[in-house]
N, C-alpha and C. Protein backbone atom coordinates (compact mmCIF):
# COMPACT_ATOMS: atom_id res chain seq x y z
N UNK A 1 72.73 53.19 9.85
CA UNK A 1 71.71 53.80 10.69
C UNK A 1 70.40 53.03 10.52
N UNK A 2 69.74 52.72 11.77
CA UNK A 2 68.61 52.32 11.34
C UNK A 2 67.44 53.18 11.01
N UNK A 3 66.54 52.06 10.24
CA UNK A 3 65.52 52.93 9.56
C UNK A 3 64.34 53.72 11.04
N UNK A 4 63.81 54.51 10.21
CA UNK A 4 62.45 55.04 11.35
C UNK A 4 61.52 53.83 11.57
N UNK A 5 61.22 53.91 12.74
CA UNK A 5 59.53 53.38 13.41
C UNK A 5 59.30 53.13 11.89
N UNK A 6 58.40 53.94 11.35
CA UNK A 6 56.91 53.54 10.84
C UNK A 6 57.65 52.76 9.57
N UNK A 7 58.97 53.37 8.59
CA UNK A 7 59.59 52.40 7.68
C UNK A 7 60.11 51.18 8.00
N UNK A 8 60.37 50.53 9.25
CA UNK A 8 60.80 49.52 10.07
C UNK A 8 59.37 48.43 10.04
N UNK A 9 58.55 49.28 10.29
CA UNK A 9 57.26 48.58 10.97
C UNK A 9 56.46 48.32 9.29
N UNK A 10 56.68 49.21 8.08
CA UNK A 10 56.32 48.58 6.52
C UNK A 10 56.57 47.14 6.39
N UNK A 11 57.97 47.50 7.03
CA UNK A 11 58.64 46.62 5.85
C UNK A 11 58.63 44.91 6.72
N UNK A 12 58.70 44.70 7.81
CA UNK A 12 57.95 44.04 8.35
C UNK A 12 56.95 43.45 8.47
N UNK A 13 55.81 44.00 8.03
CA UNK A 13 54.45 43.52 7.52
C UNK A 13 54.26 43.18 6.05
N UNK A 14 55.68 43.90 4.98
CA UNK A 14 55.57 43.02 4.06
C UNK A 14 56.32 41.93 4.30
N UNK A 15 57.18 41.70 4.75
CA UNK A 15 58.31 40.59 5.03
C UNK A 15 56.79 39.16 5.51
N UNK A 16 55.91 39.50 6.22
CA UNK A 16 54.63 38.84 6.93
C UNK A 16 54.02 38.55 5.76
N UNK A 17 53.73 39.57 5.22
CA UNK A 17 52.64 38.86 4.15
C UNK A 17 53.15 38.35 2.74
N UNK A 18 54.51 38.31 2.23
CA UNK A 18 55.27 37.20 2.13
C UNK A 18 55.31 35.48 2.21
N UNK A 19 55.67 35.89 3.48
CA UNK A 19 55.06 34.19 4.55
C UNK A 19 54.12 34.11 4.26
N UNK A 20 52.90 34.83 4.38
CA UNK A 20 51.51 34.21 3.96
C UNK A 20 51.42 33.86 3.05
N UNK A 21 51.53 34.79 2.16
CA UNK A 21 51.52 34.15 0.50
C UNK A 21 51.94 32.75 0.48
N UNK A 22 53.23 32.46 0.87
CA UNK A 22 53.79 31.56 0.68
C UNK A 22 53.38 30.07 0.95
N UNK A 23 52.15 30.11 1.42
CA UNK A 23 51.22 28.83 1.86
C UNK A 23 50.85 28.64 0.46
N UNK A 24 50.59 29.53 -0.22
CA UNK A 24 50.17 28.88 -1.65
C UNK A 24 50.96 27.76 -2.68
N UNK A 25 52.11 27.98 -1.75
CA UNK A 25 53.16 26.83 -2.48
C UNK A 25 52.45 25.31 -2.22
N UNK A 26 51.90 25.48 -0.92
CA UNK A 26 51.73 24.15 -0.71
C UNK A 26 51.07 22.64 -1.58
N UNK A 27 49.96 23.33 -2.00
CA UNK A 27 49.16 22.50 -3.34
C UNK A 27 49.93 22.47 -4.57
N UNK A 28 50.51 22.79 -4.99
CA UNK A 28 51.29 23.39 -6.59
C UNK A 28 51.98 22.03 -6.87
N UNK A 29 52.51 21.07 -5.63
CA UNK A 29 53.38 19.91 -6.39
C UNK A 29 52.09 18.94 -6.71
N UNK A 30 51.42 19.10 -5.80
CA UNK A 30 49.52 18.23 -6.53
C UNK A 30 49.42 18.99 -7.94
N UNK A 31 49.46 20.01 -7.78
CA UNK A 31 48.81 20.52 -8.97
C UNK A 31 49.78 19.98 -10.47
N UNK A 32 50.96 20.49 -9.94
CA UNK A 32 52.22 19.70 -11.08
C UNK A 32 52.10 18.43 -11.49
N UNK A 33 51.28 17.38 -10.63
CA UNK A 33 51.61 15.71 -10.51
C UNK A 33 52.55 15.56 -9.84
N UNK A 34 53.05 16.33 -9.06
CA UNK A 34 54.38 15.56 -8.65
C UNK A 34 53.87 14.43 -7.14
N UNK A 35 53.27 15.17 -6.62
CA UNK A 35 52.53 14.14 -5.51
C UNK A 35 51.11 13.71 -5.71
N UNK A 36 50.61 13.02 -4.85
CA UNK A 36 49.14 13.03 -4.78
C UNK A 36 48.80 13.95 -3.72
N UNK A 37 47.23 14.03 -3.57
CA UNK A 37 46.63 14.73 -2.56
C UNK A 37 46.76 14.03 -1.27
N UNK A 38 47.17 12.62 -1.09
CA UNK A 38 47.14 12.38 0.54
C UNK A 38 48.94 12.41 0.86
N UNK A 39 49.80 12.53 -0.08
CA UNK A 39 50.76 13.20 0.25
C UNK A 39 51.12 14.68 0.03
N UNK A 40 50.50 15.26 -0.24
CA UNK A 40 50.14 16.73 0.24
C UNK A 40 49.70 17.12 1.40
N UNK A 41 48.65 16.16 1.98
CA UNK A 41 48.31 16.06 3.24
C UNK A 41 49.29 15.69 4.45
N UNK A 42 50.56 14.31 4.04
CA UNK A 42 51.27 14.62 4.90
C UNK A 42 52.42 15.86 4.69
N UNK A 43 52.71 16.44 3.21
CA UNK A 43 53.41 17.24 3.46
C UNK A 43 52.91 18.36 4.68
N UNK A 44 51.63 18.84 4.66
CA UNK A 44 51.10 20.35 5.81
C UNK A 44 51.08 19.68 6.77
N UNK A 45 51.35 18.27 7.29
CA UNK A 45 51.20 17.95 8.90
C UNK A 45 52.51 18.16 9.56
N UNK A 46 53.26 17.62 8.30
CA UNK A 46 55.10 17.84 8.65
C UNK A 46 55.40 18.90 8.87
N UNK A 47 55.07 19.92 7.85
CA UNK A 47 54.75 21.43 8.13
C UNK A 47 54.51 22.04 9.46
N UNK A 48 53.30 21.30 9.88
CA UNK A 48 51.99 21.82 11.38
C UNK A 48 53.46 21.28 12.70
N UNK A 49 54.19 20.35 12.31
CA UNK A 49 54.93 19.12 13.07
C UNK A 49 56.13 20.95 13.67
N UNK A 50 56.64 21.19 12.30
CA UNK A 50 57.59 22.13 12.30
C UNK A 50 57.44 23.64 13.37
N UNK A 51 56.34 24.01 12.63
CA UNK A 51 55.44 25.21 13.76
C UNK A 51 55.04 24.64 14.94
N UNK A 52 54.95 23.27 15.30
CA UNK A 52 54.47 23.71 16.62
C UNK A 52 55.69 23.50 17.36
N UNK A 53 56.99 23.07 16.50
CA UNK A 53 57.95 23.14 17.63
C UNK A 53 58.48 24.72 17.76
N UNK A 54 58.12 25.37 16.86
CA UNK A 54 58.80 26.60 16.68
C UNK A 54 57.72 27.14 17.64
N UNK A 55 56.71 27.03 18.02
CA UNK A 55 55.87 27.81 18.78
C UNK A 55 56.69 27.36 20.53
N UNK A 56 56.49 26.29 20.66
CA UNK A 56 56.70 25.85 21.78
C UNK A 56 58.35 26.40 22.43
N UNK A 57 59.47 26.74 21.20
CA UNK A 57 60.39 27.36 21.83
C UNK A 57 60.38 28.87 21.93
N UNK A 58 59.29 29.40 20.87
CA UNK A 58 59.17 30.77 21.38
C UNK A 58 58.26 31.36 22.87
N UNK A 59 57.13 30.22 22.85
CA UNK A 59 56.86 30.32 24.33
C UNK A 59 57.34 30.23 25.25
N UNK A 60 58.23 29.40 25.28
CA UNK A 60 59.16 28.83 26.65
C UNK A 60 60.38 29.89 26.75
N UNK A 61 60.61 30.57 25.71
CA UNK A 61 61.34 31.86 25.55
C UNK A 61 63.27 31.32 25.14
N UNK A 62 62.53 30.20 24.33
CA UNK A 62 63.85 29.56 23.84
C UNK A 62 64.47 29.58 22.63
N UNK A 63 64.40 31.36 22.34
CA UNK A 63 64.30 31.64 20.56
C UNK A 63 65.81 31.94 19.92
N UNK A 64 66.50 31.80 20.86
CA UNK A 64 67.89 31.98 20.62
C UNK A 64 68.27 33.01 18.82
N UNK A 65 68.86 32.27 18.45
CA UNK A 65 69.15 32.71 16.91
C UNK A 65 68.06 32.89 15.99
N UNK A 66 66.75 32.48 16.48
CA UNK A 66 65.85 32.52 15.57
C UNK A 66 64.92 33.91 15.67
N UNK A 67 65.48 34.38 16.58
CA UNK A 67 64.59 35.40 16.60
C UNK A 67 64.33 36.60 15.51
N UNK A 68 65.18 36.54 14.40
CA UNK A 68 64.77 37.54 13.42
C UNK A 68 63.87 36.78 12.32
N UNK A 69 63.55 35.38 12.85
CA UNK A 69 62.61 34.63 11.87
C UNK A 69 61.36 34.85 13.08
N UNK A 70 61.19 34.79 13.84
CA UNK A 70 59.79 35.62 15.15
C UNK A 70 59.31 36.78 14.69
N UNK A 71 60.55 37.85 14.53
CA UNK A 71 59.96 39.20 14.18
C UNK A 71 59.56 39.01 12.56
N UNK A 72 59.42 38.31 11.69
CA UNK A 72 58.79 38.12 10.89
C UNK A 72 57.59 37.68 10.41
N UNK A 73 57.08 36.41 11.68
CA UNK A 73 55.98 36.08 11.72
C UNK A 73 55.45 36.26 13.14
N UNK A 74 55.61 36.90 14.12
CA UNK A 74 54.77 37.22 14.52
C UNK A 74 54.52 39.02 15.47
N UNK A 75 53.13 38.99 15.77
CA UNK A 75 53.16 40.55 15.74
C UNK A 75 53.31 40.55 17.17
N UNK A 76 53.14 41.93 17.54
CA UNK A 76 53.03 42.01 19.32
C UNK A 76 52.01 41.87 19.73
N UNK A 77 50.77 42.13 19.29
CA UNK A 77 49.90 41.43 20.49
C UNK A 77 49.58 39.86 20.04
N UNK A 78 50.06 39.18 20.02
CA UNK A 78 50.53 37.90 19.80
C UNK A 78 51.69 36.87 20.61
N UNK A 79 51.99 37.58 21.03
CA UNK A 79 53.31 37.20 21.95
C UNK A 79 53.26 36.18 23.03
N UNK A 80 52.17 36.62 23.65
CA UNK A 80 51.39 35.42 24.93
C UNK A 80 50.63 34.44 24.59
N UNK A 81 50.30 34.12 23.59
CA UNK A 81 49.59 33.77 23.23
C UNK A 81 49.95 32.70 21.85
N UNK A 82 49.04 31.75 20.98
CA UNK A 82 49.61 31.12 19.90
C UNK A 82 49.38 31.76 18.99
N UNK A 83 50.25 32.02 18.19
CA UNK A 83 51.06 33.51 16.89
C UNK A 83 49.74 33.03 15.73
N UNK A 84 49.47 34.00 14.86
CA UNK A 84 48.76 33.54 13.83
C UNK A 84 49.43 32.47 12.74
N UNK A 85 50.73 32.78 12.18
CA UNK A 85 51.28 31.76 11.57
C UNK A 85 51.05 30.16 11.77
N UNK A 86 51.21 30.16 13.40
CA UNK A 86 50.23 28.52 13.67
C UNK A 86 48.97 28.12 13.61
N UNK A 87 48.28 29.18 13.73
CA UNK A 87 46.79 29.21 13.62
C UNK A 87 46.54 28.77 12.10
N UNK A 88 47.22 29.79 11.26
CA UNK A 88 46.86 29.70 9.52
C UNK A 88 48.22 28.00 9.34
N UNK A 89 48.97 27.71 9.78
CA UNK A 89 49.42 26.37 9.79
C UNK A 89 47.91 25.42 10.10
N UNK A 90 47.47 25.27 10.93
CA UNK A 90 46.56 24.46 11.50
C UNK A 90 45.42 24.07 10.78
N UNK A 91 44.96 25.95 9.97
CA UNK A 91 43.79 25.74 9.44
C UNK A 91 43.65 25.29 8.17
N UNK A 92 45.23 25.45 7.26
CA UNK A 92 45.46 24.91 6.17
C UNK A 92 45.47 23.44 6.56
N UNK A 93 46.10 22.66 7.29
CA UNK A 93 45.89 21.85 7.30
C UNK A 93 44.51 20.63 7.45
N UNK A 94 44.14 21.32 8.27
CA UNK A 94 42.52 20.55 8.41
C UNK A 94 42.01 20.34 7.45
N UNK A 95 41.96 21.68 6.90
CA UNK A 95 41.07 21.47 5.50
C UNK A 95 41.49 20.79 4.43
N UNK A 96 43.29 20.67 4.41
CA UNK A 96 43.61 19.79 3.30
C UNK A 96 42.59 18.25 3.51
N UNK A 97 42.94 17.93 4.82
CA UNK A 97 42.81 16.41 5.24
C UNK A 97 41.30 16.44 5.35
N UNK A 98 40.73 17.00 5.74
CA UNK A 98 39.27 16.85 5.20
C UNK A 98 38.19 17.14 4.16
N UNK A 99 39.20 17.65 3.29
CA UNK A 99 38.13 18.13 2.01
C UNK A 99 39.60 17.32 0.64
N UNK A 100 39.02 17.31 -0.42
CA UNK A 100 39.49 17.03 -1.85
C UNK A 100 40.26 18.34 -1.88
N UNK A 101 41.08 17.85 -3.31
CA UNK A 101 41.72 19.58 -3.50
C UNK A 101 40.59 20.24 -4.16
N UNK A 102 39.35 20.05 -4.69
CA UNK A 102 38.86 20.75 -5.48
C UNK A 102 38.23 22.09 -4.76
N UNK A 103 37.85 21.79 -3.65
CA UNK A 103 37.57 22.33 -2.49
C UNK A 103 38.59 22.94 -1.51
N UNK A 104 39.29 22.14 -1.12
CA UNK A 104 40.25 21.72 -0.17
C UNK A 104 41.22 23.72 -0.69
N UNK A 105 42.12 23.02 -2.14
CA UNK A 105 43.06 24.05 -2.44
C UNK A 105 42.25 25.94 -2.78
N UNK A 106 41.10 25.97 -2.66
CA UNK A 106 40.56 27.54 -3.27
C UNK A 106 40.54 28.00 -1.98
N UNK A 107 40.04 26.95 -1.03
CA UNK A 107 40.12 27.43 0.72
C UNK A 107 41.17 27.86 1.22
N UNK A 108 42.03 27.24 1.20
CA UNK A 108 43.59 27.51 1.12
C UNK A 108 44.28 28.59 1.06
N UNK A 109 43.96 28.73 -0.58
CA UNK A 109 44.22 30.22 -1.16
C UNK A 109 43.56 31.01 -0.67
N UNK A 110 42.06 30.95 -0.42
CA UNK A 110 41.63 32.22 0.01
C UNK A 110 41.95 32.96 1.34
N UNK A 111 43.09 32.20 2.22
CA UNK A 111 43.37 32.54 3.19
C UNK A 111 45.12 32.70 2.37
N UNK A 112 45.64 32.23 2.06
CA UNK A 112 47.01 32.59 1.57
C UNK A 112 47.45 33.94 0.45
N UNK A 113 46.13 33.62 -0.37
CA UNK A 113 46.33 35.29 -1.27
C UNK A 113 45.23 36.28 -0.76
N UNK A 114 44.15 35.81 -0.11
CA UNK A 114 43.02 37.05 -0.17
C UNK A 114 43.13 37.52 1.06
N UNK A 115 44.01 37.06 2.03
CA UNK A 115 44.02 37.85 3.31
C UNK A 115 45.28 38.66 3.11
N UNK A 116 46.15 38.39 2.50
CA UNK A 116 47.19 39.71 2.03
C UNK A 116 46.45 40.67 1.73
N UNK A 117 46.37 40.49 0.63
CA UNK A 117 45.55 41.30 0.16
C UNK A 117 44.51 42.65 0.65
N UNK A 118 43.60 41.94 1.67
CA UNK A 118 43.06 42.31 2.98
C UNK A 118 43.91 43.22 3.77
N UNK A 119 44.71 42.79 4.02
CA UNK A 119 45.43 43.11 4.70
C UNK A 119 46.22 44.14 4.49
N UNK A 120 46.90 44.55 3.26
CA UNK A 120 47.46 45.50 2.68
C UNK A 120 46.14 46.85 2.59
N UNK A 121 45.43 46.62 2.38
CA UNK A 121 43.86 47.33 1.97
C UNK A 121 43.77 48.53 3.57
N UNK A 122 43.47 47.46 4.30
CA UNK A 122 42.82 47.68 5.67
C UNK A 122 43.80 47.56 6.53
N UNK A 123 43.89 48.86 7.40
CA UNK A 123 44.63 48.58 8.63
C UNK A 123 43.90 48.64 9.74
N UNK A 124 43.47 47.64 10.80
CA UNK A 124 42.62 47.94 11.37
C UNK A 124 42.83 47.61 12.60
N UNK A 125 42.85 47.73 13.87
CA UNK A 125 42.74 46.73 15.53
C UNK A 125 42.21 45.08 14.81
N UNK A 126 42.52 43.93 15.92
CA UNK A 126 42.13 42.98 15.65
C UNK A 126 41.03 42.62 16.03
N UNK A 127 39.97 43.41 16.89
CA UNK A 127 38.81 43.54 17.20
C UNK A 127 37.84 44.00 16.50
N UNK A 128 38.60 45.39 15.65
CA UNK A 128 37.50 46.03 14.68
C UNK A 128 37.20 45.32 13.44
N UNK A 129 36.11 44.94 12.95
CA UNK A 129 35.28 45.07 12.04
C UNK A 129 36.76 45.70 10.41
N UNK A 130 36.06 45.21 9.56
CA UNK A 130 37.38 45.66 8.45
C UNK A 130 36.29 46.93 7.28
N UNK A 131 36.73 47.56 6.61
CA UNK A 131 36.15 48.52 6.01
C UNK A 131 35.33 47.83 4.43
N UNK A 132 34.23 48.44 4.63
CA UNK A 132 33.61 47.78 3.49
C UNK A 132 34.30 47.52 2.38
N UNK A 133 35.12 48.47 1.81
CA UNK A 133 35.61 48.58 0.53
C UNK A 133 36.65 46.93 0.83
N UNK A 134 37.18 46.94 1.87
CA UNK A 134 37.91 45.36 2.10
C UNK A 134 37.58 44.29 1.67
N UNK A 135 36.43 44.38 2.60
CA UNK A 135 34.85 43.26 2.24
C UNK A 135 35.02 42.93 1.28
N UNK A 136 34.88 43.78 -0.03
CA UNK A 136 34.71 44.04 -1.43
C UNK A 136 35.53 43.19 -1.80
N UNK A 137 36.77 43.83 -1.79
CA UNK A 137 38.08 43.33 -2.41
C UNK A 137 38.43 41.86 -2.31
N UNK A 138 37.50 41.50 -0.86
CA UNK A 138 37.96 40.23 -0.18
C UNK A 138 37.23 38.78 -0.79
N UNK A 139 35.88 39.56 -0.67
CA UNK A 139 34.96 38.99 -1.73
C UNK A 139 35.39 38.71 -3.30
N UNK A 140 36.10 39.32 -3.96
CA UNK A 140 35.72 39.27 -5.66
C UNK A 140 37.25 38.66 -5.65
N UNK A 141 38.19 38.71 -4.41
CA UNK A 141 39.72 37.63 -5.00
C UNK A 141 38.95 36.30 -4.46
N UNK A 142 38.54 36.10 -3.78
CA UNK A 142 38.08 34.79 -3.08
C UNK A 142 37.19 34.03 -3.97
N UNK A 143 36.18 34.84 -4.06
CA UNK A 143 35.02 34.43 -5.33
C UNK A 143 35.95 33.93 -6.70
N UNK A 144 37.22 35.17 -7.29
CA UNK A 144 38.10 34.52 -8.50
C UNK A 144 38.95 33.38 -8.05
N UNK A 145 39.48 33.35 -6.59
CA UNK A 145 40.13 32.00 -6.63
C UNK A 145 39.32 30.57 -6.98
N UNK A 146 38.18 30.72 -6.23
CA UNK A 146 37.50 29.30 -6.43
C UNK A 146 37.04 28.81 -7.74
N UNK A 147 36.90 29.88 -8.91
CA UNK A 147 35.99 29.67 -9.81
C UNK A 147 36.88 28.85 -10.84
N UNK A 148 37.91 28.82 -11.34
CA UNK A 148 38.67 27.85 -11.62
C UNK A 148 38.71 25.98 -11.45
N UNK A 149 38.32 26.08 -10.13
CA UNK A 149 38.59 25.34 -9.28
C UNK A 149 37.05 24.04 -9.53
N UNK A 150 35.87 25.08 -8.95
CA UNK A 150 34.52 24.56 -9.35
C UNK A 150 33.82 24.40 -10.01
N UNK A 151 33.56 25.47 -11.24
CA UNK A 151 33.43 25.86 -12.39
C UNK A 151 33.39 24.35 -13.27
N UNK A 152 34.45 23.77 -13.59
CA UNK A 152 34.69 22.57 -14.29
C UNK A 152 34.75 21.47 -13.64
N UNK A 153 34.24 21.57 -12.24
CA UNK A 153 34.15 20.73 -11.75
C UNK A 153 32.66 19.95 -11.08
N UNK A 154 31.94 21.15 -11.10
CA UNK A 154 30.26 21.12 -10.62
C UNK A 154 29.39 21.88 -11.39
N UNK A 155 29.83 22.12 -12.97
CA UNK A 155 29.07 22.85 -13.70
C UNK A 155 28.85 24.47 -12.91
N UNK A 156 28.81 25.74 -14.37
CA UNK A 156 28.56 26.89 -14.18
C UNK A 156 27.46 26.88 -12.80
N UNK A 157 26.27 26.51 -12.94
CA UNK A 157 25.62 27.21 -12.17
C UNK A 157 26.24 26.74 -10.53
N UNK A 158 26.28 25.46 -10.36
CA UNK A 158 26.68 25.10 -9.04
C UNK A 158 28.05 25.76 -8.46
N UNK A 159 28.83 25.90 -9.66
CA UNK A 159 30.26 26.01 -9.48
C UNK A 159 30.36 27.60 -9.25
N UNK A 160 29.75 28.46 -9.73
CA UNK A 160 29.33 30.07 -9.47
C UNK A 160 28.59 29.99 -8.06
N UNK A 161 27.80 28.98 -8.13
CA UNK A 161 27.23 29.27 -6.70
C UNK A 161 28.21 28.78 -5.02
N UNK A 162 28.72 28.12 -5.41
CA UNK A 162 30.42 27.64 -4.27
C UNK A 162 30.83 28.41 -4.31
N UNK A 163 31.69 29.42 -5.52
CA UNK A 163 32.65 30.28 -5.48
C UNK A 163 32.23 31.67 -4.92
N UNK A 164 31.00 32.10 -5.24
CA UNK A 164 30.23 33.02 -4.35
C UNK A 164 30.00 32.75 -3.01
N UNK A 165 29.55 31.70 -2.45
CA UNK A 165 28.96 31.66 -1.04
C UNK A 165 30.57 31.26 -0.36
N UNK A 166 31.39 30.93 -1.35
CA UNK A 166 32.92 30.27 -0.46
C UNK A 166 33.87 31.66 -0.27
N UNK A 167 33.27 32.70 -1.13
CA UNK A 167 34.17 34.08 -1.29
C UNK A 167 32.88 34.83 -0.42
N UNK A 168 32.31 34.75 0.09
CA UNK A 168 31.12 36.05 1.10
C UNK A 168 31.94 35.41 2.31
N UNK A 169 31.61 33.97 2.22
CA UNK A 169 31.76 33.55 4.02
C UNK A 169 33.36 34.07 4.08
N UNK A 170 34.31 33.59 2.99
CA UNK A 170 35.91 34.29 3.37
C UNK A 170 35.65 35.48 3.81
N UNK A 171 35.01 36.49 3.15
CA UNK A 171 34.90 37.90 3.31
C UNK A 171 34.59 38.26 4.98
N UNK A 172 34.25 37.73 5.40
CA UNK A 172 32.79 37.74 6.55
C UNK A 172 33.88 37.22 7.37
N UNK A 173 34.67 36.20 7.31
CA UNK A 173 35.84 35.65 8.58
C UNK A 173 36.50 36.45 8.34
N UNK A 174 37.04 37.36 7.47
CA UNK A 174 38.55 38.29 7.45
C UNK A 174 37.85 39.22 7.94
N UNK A 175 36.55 39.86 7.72
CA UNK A 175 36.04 41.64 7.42
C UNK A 175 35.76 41.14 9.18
N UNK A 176 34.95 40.08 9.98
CA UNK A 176 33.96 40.37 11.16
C UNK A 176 34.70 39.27 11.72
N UNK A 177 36.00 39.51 12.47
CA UNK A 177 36.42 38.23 13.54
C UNK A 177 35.61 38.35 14.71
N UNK A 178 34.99 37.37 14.91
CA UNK A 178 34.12 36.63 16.25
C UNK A 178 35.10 36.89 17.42
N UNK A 179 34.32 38.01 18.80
CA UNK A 179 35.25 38.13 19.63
C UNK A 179 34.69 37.32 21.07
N UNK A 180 35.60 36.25 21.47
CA UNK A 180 35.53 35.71 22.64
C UNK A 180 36.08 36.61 24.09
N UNK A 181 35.15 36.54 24.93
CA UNK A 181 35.90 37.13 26.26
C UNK A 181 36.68 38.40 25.59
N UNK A 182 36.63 39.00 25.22
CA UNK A 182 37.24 40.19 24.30
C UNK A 182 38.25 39.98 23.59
N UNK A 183 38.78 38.90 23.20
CA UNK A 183 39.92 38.21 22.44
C UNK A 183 39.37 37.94 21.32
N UNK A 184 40.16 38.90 19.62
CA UNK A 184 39.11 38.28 19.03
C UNK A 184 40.30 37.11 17.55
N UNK A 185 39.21 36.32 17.51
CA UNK A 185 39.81 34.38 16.68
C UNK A 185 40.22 34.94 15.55
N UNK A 186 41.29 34.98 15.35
CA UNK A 186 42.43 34.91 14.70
C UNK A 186 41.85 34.65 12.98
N UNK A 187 41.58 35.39 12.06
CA UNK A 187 40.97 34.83 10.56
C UNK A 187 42.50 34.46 10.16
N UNK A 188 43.16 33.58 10.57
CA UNK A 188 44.33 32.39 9.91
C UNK A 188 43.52 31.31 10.33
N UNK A 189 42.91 31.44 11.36
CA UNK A 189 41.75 30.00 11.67
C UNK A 189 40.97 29.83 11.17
N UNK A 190 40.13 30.86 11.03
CA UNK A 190 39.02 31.23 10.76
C UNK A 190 38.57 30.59 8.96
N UNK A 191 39.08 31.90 7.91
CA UNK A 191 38.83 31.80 6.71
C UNK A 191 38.98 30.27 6.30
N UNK A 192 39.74 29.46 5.90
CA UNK A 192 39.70 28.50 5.44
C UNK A 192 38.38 27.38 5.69
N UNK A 193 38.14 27.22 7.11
CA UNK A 193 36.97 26.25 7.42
C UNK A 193 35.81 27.21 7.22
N UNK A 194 35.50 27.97 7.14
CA UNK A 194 34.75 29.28 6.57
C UNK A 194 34.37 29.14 5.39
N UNK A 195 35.09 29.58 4.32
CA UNK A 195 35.45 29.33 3.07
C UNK A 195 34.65 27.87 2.57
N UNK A 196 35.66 27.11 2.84
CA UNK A 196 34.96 25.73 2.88
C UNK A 196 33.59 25.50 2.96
N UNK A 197 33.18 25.85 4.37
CA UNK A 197 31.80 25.49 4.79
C UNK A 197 30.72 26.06 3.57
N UNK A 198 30.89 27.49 3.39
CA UNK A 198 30.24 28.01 2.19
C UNK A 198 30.21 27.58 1.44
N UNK A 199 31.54 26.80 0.51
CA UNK A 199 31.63 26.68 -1.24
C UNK A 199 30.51 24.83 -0.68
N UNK A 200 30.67 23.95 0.10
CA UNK A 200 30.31 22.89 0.53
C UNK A 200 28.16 23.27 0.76
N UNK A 201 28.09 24.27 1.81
CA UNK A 201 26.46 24.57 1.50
C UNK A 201 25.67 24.75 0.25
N UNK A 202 26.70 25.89 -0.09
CA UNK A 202 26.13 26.19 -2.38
C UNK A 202 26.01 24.79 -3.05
N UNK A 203 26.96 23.85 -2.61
CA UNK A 203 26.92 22.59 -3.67
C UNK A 203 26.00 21.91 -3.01
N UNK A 204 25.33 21.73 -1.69
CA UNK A 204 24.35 20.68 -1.30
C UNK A 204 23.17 21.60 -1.68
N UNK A 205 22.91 22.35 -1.74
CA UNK A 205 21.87 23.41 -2.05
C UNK A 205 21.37 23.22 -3.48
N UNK A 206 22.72 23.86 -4.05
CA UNK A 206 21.97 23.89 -5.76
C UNK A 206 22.83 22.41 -6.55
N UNK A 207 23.76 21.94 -6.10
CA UNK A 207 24.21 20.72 -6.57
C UNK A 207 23.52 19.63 -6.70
């Protein structure tokens, strides 16, 4: 028998935020030594290479057998449109190829662990605004991912000051998506060049 609506529709959104998580794999063979950082870079393009064919047959409505890997990553009001999974493909990528990992990998994460996270917290429309207490939450994992990262890399004060301004601006792309024409930008795009831009202002500022 199948399960009810709303236990159907759980377990689904964890099965999603799963997949998300799972971007965090991506840096870890840098981090191991096993590659360098500009082959890390082509690993997420090969990656970006993969999703956009998978996008292009779910648009064209050519999902044959794959479709219980669709209902995993993507939601319904998503359907017409390009799915967030490609979006957060895209935005991980940029940022690999244009920033260091020192930078590059906390951005990353803060869209691979702190929007779960988020996300589990807050259930909200993709238009609305996210609940302060989110904010919060969204802020102080984002702020702990980077500090590792900068910390020993730009000294306490600079390196506190990245991981703060790189964990508000995450907060601020997940909690307040920017709405176009009433469509509102996707924080899989969003957070990472976000993120970035912040931990990158703190270091020209107080660096």
């Amino acid at each position: 028998m199948s399960p009810p609506a709303a236990a159907w529709r759980e377990r689904v959104e964890f099965e999603r935020r799963l997949v998300h998580a799972g971007g965090t794999l991506y840096p870890v063979p840098y981090l191991l030594g096993w590659l360098s950082w500009e082959q890390t870079g082509y690993l997420l393009v090969a990656a970006l290479a993969v999703v956009a064919v998978l996008e292009v047959l779910r648009l064209t409505g050519s999902v044959g057998p794959l479709a219980p890997l669709y209902d995993a990553l993507v939601r319904e009001y998503e359907a017409d449109g390009v799915a967030g999974y490609a979006l957060y493909q895209i935005s991980m990528t940029a940022v690999a190829l244009a920033l260091g990992p020192t930078l590059a990998i906390p951005a990353m994460w803060m869209l691979s662990l702190g929007d779960p996270v988020s996300g589990a917290l807050g259930d909200n429309e993709a238009t609305e605004p996210k609940r302060p207490t989110v904010w919060i939450a969204m802020f102080l994992v984002c702020t702990a991912i980077a500090v590792p990262f900068v910390v020993p890399a730009y000294g306490a004060l600079a390196g506190v000051a990245a991981a703060v301004t790189g964990g508000a601006l995450a907060a601020v792309a997940d909690g307040l998506p920017p709405v176009i024409r009433g469509v509102a930008v996707d924080d899989n795009l969003t957070i990472p060049p976000a993120a970035a831009a912040g931990m990158l202002l703190a270091l020209t500022v107080v660096g």
